[in-house]
N, C-alpha and C. Protein backbone atom coordinates (compact mmCIF):
# COMPACT_ATOMS: atom_id res chain seq x y z
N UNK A 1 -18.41 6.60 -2.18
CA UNK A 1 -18.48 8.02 -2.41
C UNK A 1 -19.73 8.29 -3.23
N UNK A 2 -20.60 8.99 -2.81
CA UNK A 2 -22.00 9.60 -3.46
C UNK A 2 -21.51 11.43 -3.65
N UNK A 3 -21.96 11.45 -5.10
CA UNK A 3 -22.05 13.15 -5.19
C UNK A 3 -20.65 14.11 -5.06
N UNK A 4 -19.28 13.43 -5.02
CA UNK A 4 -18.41 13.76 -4.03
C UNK A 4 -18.13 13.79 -3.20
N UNK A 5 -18.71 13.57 -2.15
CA UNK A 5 -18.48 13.11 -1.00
C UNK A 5 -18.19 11.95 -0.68
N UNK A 6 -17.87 11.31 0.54
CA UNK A 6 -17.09 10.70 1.44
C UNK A 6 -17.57 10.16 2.73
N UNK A 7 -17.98 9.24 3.57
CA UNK A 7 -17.80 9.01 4.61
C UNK A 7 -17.80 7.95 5.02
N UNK A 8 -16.83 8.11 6.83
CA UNK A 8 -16.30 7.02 6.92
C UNK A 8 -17.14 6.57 8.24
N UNK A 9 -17.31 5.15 8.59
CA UNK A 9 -18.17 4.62 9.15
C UNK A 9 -16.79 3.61 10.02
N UNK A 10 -16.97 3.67 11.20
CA UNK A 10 -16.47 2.34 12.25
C UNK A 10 -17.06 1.50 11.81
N UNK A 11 -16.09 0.71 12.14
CA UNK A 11 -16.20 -1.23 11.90
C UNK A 11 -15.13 -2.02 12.52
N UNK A 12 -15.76 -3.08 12.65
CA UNK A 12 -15.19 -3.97 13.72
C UNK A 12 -14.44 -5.17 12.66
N UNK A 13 -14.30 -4.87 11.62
CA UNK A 13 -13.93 -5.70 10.19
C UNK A 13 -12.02 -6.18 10.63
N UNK A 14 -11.38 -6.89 10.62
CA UNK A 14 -9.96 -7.06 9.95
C UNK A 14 -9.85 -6.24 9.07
N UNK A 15 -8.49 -5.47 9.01
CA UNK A 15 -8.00 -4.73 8.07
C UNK A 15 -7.32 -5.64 7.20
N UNK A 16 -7.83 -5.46 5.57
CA UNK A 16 -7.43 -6.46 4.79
C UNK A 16 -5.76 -5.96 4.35
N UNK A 17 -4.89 -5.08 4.84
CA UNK A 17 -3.46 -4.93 4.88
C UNK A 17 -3.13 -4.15 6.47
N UNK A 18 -1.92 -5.36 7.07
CA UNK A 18 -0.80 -4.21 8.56
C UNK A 18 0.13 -3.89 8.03
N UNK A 19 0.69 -2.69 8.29
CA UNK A 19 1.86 -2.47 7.86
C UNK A 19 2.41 -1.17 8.63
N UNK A 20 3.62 -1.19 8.62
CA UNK A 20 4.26 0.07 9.57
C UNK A 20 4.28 1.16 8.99
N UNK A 21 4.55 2.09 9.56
CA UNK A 21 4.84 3.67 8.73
C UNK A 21 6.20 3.65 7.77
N UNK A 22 7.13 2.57 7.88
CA UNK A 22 8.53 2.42 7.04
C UNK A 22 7.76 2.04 6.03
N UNK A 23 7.45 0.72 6.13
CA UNK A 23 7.03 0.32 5.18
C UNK A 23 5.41 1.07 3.98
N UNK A 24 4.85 1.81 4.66
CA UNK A 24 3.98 2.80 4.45
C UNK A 24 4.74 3.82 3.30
N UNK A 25 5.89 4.26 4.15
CA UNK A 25 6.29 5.50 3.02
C UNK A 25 7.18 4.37 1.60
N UNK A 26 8.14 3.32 2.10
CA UNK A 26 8.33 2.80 0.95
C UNK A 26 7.61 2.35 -0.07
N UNK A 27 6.17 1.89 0.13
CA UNK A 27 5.01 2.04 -0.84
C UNK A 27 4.35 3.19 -1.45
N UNK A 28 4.71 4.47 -0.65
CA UNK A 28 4.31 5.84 -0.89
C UNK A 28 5.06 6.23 -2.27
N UNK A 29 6.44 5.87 -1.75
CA UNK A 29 7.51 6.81 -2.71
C UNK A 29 7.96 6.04 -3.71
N UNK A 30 7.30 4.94 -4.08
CA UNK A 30 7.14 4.18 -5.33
C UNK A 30 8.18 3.43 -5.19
N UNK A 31 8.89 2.54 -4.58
CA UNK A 31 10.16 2.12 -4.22
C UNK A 31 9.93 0.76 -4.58
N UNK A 32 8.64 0.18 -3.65
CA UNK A 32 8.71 -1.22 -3.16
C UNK A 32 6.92 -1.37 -3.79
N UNK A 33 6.37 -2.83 -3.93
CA UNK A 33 4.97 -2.99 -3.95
C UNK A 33 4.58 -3.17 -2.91
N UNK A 34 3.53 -3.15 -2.49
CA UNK A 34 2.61 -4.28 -1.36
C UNK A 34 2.97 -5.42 -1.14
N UNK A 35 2.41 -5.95 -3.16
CA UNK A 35 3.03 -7.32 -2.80
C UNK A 35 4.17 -8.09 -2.63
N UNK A 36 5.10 -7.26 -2.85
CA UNK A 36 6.46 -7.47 -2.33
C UNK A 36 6.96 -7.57 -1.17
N UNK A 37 6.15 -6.39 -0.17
CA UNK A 37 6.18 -6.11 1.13
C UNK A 37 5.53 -7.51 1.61
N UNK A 38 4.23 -7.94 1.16
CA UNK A 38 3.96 -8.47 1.84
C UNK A 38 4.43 -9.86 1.82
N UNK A 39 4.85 -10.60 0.44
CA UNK A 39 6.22 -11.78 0.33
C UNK A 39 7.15 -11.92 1.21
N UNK A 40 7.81 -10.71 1.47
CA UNK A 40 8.75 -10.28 2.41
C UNK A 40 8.40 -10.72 3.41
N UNK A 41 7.31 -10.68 3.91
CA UNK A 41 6.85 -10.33 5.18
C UNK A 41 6.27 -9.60 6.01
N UNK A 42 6.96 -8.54 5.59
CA UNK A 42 6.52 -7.46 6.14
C UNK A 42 5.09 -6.33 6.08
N UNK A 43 4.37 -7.23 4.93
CA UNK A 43 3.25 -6.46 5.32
C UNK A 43 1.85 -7.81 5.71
N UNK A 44 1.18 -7.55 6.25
CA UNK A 44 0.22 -8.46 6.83
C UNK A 44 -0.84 -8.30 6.29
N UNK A 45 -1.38 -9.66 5.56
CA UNK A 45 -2.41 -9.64 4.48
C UNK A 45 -3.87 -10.45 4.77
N UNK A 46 -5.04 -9.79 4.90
CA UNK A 46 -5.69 -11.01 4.91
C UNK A 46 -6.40 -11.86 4.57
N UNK A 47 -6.23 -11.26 3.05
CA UNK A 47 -7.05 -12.26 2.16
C UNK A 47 -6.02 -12.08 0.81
N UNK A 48 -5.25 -13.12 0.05
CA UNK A 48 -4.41 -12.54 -0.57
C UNK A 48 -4.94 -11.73 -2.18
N UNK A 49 -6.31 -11.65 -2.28
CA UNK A 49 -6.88 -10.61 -2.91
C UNK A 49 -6.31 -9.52 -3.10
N UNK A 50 -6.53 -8.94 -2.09
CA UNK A 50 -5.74 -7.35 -1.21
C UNK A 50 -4.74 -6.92 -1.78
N UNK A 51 -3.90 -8.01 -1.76
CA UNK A 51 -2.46 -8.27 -1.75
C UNK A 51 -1.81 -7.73 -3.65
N UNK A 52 -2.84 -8.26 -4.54
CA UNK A 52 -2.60 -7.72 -5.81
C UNK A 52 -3.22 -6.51 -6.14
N UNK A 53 -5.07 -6.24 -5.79
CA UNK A 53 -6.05 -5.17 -5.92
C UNK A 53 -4.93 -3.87 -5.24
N UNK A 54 -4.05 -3.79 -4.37
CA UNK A 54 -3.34 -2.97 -3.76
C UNK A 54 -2.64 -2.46 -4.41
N UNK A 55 -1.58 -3.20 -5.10
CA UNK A 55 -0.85 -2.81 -6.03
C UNK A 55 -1.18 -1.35 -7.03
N UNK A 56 -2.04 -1.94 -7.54
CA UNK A 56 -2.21 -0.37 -8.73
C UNK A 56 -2.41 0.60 -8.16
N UNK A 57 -2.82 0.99 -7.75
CA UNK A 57 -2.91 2.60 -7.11
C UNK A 57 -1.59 2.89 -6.66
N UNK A 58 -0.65 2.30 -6.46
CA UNK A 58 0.86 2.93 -6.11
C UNK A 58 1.50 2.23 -7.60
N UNK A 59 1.19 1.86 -8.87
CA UNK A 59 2.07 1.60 -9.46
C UNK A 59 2.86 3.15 -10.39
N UNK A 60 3.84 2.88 -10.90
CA UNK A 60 3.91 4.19 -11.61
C UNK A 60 4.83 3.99 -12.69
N UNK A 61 4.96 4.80 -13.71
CA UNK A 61 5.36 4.63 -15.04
C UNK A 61 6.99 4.18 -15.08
N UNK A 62 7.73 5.23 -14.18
CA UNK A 62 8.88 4.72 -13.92
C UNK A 62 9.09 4.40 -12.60
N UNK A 63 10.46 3.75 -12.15
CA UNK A 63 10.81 3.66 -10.66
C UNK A 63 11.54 5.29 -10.49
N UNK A 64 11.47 5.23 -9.06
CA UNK A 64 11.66 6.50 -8.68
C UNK A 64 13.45 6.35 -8.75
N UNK A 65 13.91 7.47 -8.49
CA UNK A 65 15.19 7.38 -9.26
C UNK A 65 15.95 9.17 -8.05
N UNK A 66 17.09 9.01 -7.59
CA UNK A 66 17.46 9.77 -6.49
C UNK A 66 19.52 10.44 -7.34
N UNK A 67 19.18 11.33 -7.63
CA UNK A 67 20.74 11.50 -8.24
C UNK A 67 21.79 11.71 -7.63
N UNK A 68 21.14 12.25 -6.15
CA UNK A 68 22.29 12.74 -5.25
C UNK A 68 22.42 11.27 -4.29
N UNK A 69 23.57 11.28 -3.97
CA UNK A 69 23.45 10.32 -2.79
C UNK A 69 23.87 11.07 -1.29
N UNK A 70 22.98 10.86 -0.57
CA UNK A 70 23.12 11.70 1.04
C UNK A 70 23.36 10.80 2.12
């Protein structure tokens, strides 16, 4: 990012994380880590770098927490 701005450029690179849209929002909504996901299995890593650098940007002060049950 220069100045505020943004842009995005094609590349023929490996994506250094796969992962599904489930597993997408359970990292969204503060539930689960990456690297948990990706222990699991379920998320596809390819350098295990990724795998921790990922982490912080979804960490958060508390776990998310639901009062009603539906």
């Amino acid at each position: 990012m220069r100045n505020g701005q943004a842009e995005c450029i094609p590349t023929e690179r490996e994506p250094d994380l796969r992962l599904d849209a489930g597993d997408l929002a359970s990292i969204y909504l503060g539930g689960t880590s990456p690297s948990t996901l990706a222990h699991a299995g379920h998320v596809g890593v390819q350098d295990d770098a990724a795998r921790v650098v990922t982490d912080a940007p979804f960490r958060a002060e508390r776990e998310p927490y639901c009062l009603h049950w539906f």
